[in-house]
Protein backbone atom coordinates (compact mmCIF):
# COMPACT_ATOMS: atom_id res chain seq x y z
CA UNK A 1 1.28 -27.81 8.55
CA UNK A 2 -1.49 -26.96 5.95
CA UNK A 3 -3.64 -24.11 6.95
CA UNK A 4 -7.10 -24.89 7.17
CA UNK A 5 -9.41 -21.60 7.93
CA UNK A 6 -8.12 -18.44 7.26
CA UNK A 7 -8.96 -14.58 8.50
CA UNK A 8 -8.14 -12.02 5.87
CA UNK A 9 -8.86 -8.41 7.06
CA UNK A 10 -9.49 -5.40 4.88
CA UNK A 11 -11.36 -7.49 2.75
CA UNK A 12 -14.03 -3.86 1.97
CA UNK A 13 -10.70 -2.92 0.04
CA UNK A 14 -9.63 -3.58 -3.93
CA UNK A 15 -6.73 -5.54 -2.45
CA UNK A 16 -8.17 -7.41 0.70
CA UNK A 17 -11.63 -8.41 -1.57
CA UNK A 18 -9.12 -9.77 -4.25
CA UNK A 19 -7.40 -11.89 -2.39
CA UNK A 20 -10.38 -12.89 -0.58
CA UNK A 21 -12.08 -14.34 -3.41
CA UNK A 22 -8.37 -15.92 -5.01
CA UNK A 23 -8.60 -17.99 -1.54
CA UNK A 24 -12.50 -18.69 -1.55
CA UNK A 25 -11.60 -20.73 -4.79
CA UNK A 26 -9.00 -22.53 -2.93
CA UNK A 27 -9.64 -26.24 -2.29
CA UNK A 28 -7.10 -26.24 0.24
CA UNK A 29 -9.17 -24.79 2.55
CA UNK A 30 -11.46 -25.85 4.76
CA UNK A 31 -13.00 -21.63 5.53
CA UNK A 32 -11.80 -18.29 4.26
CA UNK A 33 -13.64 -15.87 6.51
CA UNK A 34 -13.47 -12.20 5.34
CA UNK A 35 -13.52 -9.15 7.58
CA UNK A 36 -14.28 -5.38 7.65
CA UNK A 37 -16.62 -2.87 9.07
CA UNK A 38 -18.12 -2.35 4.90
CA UNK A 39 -18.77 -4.66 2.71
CA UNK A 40 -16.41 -5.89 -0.20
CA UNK A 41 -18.04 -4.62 -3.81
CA UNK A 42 -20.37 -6.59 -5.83
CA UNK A 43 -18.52 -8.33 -8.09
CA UNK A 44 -16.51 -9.57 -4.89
CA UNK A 45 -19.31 -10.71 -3.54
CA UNK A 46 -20.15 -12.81 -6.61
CA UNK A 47 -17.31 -14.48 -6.57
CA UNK A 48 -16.34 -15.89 -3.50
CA UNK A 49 -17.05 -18.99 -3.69
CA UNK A 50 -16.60 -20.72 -0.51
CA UNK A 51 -15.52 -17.65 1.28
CA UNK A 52 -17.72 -15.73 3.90
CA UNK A 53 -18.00 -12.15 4.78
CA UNK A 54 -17.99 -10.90 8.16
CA UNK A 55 -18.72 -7.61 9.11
CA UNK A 56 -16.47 -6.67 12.05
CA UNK A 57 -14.44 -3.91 13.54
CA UNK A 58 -10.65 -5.27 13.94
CA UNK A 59 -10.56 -2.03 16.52
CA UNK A 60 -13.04 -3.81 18.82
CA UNK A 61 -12.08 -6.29 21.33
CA UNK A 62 -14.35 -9.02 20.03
CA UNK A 63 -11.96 -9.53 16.97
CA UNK A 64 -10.87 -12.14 19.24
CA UNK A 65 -14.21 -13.99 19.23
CA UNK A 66 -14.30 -13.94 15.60
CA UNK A 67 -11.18 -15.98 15.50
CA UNK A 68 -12.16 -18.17 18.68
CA UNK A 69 -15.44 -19.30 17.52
CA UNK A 70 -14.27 -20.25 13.85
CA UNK A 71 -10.86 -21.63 15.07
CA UNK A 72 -8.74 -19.61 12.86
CA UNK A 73 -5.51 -20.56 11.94
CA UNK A 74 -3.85 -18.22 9.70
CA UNK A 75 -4.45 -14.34 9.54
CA UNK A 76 -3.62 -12.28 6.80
CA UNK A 77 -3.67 -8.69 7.98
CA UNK A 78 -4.41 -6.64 5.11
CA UNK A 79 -6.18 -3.89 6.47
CA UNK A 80 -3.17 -1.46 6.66
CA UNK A 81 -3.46 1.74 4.87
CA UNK A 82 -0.42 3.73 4.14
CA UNK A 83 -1.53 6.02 1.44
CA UNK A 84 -4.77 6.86 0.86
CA UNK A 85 -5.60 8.33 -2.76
CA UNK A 86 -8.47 10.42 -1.53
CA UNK A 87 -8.60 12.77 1.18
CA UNK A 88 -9.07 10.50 4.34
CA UNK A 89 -9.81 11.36 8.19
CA UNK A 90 -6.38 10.17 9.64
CA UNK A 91 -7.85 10.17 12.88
CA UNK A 92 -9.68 7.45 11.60
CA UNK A 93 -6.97 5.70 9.62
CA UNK A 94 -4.77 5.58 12.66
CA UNK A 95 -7.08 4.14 14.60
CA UNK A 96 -7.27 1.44 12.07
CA UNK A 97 -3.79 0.77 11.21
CA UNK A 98 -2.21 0.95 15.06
CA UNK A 99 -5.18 0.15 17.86
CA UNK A 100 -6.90 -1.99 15.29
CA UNK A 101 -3.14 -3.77 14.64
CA UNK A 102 -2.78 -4.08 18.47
CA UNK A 103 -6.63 -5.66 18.75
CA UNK A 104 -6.10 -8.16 16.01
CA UNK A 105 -2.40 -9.33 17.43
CA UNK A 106 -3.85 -9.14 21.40
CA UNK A 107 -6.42 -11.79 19.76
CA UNK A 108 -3.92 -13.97 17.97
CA UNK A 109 -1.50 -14.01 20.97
CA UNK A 110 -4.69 -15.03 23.55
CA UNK A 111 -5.48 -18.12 20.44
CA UNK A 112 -4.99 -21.49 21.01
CA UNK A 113 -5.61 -22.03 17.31
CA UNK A 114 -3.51 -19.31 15.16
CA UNK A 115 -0.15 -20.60 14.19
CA UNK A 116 0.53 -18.36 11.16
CA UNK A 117 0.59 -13.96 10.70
CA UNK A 118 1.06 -12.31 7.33
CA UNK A 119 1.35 -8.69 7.25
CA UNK A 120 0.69 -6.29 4.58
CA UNK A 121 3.12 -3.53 5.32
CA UNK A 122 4.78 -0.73 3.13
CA UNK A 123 8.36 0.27 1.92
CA UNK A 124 7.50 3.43 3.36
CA UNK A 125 8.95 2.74 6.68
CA UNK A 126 12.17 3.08 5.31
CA UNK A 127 11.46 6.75 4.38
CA UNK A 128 12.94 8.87 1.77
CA UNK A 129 15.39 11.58 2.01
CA UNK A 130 18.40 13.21 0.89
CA UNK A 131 20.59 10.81 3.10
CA UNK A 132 18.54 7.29 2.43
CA UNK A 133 20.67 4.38 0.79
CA UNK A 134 20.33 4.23 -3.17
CA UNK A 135 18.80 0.76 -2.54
CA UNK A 136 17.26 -0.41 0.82
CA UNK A 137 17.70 -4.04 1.99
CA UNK A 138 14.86 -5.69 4.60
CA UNK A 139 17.74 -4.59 7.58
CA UNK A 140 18.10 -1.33 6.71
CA UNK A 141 17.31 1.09 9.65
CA UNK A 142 13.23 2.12 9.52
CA UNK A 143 13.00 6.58 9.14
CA UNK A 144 9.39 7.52 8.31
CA UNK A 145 9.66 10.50 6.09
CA UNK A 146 7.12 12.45 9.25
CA UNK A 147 6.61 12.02 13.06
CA UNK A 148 2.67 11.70 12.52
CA UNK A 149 2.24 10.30 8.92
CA UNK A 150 0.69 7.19 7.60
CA UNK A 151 4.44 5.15 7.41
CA UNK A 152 4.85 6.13 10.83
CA UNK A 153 1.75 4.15 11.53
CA UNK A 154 3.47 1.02 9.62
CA UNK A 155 6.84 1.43 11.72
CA UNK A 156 4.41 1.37 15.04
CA UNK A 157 2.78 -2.07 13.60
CA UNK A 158 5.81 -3.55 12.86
CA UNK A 159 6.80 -3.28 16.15
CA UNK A 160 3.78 -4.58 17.60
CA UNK A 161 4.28 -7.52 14.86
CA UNK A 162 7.77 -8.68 15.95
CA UNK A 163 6.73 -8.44 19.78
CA UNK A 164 3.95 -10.73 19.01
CA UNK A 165 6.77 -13.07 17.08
CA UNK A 166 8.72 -12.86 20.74
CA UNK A 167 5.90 -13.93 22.74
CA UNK A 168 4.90 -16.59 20.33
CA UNK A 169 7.61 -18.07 18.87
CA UNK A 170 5.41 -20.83 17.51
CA UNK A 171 3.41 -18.41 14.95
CA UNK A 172 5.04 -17.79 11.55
CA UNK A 173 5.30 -14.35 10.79
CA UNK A 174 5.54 -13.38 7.40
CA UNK A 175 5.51 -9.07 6.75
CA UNK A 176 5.48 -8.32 3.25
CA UNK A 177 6.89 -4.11 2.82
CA UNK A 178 5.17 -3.39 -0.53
CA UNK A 179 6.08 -0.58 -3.25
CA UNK A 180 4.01 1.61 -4.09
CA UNK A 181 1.18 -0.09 -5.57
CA UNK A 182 0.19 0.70 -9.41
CA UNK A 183 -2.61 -1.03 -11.93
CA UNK A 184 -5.61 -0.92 -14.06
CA UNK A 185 -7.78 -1.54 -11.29
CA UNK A 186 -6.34 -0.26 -8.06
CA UNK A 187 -7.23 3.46 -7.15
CA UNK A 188 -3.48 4.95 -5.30
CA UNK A 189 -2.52 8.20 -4.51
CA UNK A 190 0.01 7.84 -7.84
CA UNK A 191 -2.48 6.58 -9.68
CA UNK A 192 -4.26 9.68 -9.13
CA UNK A 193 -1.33 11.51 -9.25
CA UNK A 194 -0.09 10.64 -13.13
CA UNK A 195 -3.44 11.33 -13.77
CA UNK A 196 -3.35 14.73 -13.48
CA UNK A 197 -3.11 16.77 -16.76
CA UNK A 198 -0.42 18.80 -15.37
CA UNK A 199 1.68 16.51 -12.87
CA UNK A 200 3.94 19.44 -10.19
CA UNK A 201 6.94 18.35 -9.36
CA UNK A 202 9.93 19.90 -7.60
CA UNK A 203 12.02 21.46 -9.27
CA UNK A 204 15.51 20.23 -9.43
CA UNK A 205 14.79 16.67 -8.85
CA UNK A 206 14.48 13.52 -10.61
CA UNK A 207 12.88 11.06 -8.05
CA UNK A 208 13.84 6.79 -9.12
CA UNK A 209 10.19 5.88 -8.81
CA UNK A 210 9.70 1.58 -7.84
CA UNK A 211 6.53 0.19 -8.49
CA UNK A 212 4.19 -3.13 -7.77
CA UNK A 213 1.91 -4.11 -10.02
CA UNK A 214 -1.08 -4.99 -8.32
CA UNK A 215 -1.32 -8.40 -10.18
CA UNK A 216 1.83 -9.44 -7.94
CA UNK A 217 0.89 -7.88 -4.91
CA UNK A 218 -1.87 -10.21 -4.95
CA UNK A 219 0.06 -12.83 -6.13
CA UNK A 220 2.52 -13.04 -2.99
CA UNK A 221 -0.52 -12.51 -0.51
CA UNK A 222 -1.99 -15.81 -1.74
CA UNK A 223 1.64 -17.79 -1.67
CA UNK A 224 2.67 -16.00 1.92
CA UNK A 225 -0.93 -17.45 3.02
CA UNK A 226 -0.31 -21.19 1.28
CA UNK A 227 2.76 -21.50 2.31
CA UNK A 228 5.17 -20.70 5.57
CA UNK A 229 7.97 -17.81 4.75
CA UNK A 230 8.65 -16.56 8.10
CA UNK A 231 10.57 -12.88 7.83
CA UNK A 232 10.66 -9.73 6.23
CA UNK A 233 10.78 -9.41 2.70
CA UNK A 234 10.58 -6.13 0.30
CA UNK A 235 8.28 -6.51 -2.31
CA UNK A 236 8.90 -4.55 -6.06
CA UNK A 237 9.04 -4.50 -9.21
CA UNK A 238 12.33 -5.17 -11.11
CA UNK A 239 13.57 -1.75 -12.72
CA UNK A 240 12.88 1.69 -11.76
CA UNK A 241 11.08 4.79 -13.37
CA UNK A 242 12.54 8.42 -12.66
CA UNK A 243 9.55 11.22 -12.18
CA UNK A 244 9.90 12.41 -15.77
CA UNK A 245 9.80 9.30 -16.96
CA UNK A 246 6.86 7.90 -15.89
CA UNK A 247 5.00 11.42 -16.23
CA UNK A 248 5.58 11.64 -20.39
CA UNK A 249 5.02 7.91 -20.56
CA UNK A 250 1.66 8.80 -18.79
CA UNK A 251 1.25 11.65 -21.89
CA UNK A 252 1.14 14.43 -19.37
CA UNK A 253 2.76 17.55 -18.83
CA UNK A 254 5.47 17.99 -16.03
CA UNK A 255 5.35 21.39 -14.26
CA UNK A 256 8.59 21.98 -11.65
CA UNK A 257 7.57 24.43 -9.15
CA UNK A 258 9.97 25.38 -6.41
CA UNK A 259 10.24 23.29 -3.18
CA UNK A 260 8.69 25.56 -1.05
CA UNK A 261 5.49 25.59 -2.81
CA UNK A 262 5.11 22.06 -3.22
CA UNK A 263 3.58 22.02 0.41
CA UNK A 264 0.65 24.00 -0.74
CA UNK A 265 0.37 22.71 -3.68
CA UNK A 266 -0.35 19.31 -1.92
CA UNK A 267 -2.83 21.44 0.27
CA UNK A 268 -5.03 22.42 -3.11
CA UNK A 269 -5.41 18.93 -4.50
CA UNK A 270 -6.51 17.40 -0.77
CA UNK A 271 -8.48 20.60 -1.12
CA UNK A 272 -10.12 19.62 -4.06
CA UNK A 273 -10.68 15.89 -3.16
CA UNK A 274 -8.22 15.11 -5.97
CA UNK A 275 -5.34 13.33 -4.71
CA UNK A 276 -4.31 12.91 -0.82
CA UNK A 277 -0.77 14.04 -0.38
CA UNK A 278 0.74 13.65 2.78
CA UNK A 279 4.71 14.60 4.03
CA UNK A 280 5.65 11.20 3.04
CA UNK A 281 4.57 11.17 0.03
CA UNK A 282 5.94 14.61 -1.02
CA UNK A 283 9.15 13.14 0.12
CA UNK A 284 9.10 10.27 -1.74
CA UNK A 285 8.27 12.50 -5.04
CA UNK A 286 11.10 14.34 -4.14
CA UNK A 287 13.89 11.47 -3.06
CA UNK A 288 12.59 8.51 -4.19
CA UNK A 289 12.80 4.80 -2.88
CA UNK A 290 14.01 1.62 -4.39
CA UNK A 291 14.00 -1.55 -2.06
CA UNK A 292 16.43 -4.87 -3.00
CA UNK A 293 14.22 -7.68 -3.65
CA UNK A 294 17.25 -10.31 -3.21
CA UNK A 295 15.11 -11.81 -0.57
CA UNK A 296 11.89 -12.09 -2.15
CA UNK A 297 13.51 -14.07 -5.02
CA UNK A 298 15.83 -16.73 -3.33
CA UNK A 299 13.82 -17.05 -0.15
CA UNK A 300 10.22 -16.74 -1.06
CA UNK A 301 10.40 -17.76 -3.98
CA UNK A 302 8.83 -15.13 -6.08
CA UNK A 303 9.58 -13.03 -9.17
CA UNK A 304 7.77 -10.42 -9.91
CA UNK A 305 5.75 -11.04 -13.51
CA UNK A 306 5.59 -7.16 -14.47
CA UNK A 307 8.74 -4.86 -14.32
CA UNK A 308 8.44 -1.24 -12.81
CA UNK A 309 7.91 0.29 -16.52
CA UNK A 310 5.52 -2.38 -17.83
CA UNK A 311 3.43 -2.29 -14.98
CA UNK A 312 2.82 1.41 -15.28
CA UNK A 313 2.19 1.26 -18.82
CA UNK A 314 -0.32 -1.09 -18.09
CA UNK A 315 -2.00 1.38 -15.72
CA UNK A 316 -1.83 3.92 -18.36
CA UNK A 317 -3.57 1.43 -20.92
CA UNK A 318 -6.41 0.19 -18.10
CA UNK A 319 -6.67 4.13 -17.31
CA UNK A 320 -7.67 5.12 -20.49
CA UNK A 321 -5.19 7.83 -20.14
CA UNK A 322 -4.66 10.06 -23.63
CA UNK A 323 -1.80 12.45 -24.38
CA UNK A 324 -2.38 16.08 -23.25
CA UNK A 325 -2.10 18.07 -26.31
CA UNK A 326 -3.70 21.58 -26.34
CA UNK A 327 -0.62 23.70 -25.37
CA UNK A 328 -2.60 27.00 -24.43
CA UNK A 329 -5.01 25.21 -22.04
CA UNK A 330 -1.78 23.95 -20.39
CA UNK A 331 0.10 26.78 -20.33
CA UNK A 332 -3.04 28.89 -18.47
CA UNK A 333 -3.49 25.78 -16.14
CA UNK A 334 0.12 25.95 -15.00
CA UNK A 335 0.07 29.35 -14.12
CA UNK A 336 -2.99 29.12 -12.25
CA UNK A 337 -1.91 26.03 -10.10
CA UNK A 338 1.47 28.44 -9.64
CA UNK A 339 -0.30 31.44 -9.11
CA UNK A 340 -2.80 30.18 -6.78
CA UNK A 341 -0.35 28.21 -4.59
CA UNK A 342 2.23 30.49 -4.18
CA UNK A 343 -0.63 33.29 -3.52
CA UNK A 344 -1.36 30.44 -0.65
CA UNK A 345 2.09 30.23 0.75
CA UNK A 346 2.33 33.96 1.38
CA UNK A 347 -1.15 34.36 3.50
C-alpha cells in the first residue's frame, strides 16, 4: 500500500530538512509534514514544495496529536543524534534520542492510521574494540563502545523499535544503521576532525575508517520511505580508508600521541568548541568499524553511488581543504597540543 502523508522528524537538521524537501517534491504524496522544536534553514524552507513545517517537541506527549489530526501514515524518525560535531548538552541529546524515541513510538502504537516506521540509526551500536569482528553483519551482537554514550542511546531505541514491531506486527519497520556520515555539506564530528591542521591519533594504530556519503544517506531515506523494506540493514560505503589514509588525503599532518593522552586531548578540543569527542568515538579512531552491506544490496535494493575514498575526497574538495605546508608552524603546534595535554593528564 502506497503511503499517502508522511511525518519526518529532525527535519531542523542538514539531513532531516534534505529529505524533507526530496519528499515535498514527491507527487506520490498526498502531505509531507515536517517536525522539530527549530526551524529547518532557509534554503529548506524555499524549497519544499508541498511539504509543511511543524514546530513540535517529539519529547512531548502531544506528538501523538500531530499524527492523529493529519492521519499519518508513515514516520520517518530521523531525529536521532549519535555524534554531535560540536560540543552538545547530552542531557539534552538523550532526552531527544531515548524519551523523545519512546513518545514518538507510544504515538504510533496508540494510531489507527500509521502502518509504516523507518529509523535512522547508527553502526555505532555495534561498538568498536580490540575484540569486534573485522566486518559486522546486521546480527552481529550490539556493544556500545561506553555505558552512557550517544550509541548507547541508539542500542536503547532499537529496543524500543523492535518492541513496537512485536506489538504491531502490522507496521513495517525499516532501521537503517548508518556509517559515519561524510560530505560537502554535512557538518560531523570527522568532518571536523580531518579538518584539523594537525589530526592526533593514537599511536600504534591504524583504524579501517567506513564512510557514507551523505548523497546516499539521503538517497535510502527517500526509497525506505517509498517503498516497504521491513528489517535491519547496515548502510556504507563500498571500500574502506585506514586513519593515515584519509588524514594525508585530507593534506594534513598526523600526530600519534600515546593512548593515555588521547582522553585529554579529546577534553581540549570539546574545550575549545572544536570538535565533540566522546568515548565512542575515541574508540572508533582507535579500532575502527566496517559493517557488510550484503543486505542493503540484494534486499533493499541499493548500491551505494560513492565508495568510502571518493566520498571523502569529495568532502575534501566541498571543504575547501588545502595541504598544510609550513613545517615550523607544525612542528610548534604539535608540541603544544602534546605539551598541554599531557600537562592536563598529570593535574
Amino acid at each position: 500500500m502506497p503511503s499517502n502523508v508522511v511525518l519526518v522528524t529532525g527535519v531542523g537538521g542538514e539531513l532531516g530538512g534534505r529529505l524533507l524537501v526530496r519528499l515535498g517534491n514527491t507527487p506520490e504524496f498526498e502531505r509531507v509534514i515536517g517536525v522539530d522544536t527549530r526551524p529547518p534553514g532557509k534554503q529548506i524552507l524555499r524549497r519544499l514544495g508541498r511539504a509543511e513545517f511543524v514546530r513540535a517537541d517529539i519529547r512531548n506527549p502531544l506528538i501523538a496529536r500531530v499524527l492523529a489530526d493529519a492521519r499519518v501514515d508513515t514516520v520517518v524518525h530521523a531525529a536521532t543524534t549519535c555524534h554531535p560535531a560540536g560540543p552538545a548538552r547530552r542531557g539534552t541529546l538523550k532526552e531527544v534520542n531515548v524519551i523523545g524515541t519512546m513518545r514518538l513510538l507510544a504515538a504510533c502504537q496508540r494510531s489507527a492510521w500509521v502502518r509504516k516506521l523507518v529509523v535512522k540509526s547508527t553502526a555505532a551500536v555495534y561498538g568498536a574494540g580490540p575484540r569486534s569482528p573485522a566486518v559486522f553483519t546486521e546480527d552481529s551482537e550490539l556493544i556500545p563502545a561506553s555505558t552512557s554514550g550517544y550509541a548507547k542511546d541508539a542500542v536503547e531505541m532499537e529496543g524500543y523499535v523492535r518492541g513496537l514491531a512485536r506489538r504491531r506486527p502490522d507496521i513495517t519497520v525499516t532501521t537503517l544503521r548508518s556509517a559515519n556520515l561524510i560530505g560537502p555539506d554535512v557538518d560531523t564530528v570527522l568532518s571536523r576532525y580531518f579538518a584539523l591542521p594537525v589530526v592526533p591519533t593514537v599511536f600504534g594504530y591504524d583504524a579501517r575508517i567506513q564512510l557514507l556519503h551523505s548523497a546516499d544517506a539521503l538517497a535510502v531515506l527517500e526509497k525506505a520511505t517509498l517503498e516497504d523494506h521491513p528489517g535491519v540493514f547496515n548502510v556504507g560505503s563500498d571500500g574502506v580508508l585506514t586513519l593515515s589514509q584519509a588524514i594525508r588525503r585530507a593534506g594534513r599532518v598526523e600526530l600519534p600521541v600515546p593512548r593515555s593522552v588521547i582522553p585529554s586531548v579529546a577534553k581540549m578540543l570539546r574545550g575549545a568548541r572544536v570538535v565533540d569527542f566522546s568515548p565512542d568515538q575515541v574508540r572508533l579512531l582507535n579500532y575502527g568499524r566496517v559493517v557488510d552491506t550484503s543486505r542493503l544490496k540484494q534486499e533493499f535494493g541499493y548500491r551505494p553511488r560513492w565508495t568510502t575514498a571518493a566520498a571523502f575526497d569529495d568532502y575534501v574538495r566541498g571543504a575547501g581543504l588545502r595541504p598544510v605546508v609550513d613545517g615550523a608552524q607544525l612542528a610548534a603546534a604539535a608540541g603544544k597540543v602534546v605539551t598541554a595535554a599531557a600537562t592536563g593528564q598529570t593535574r
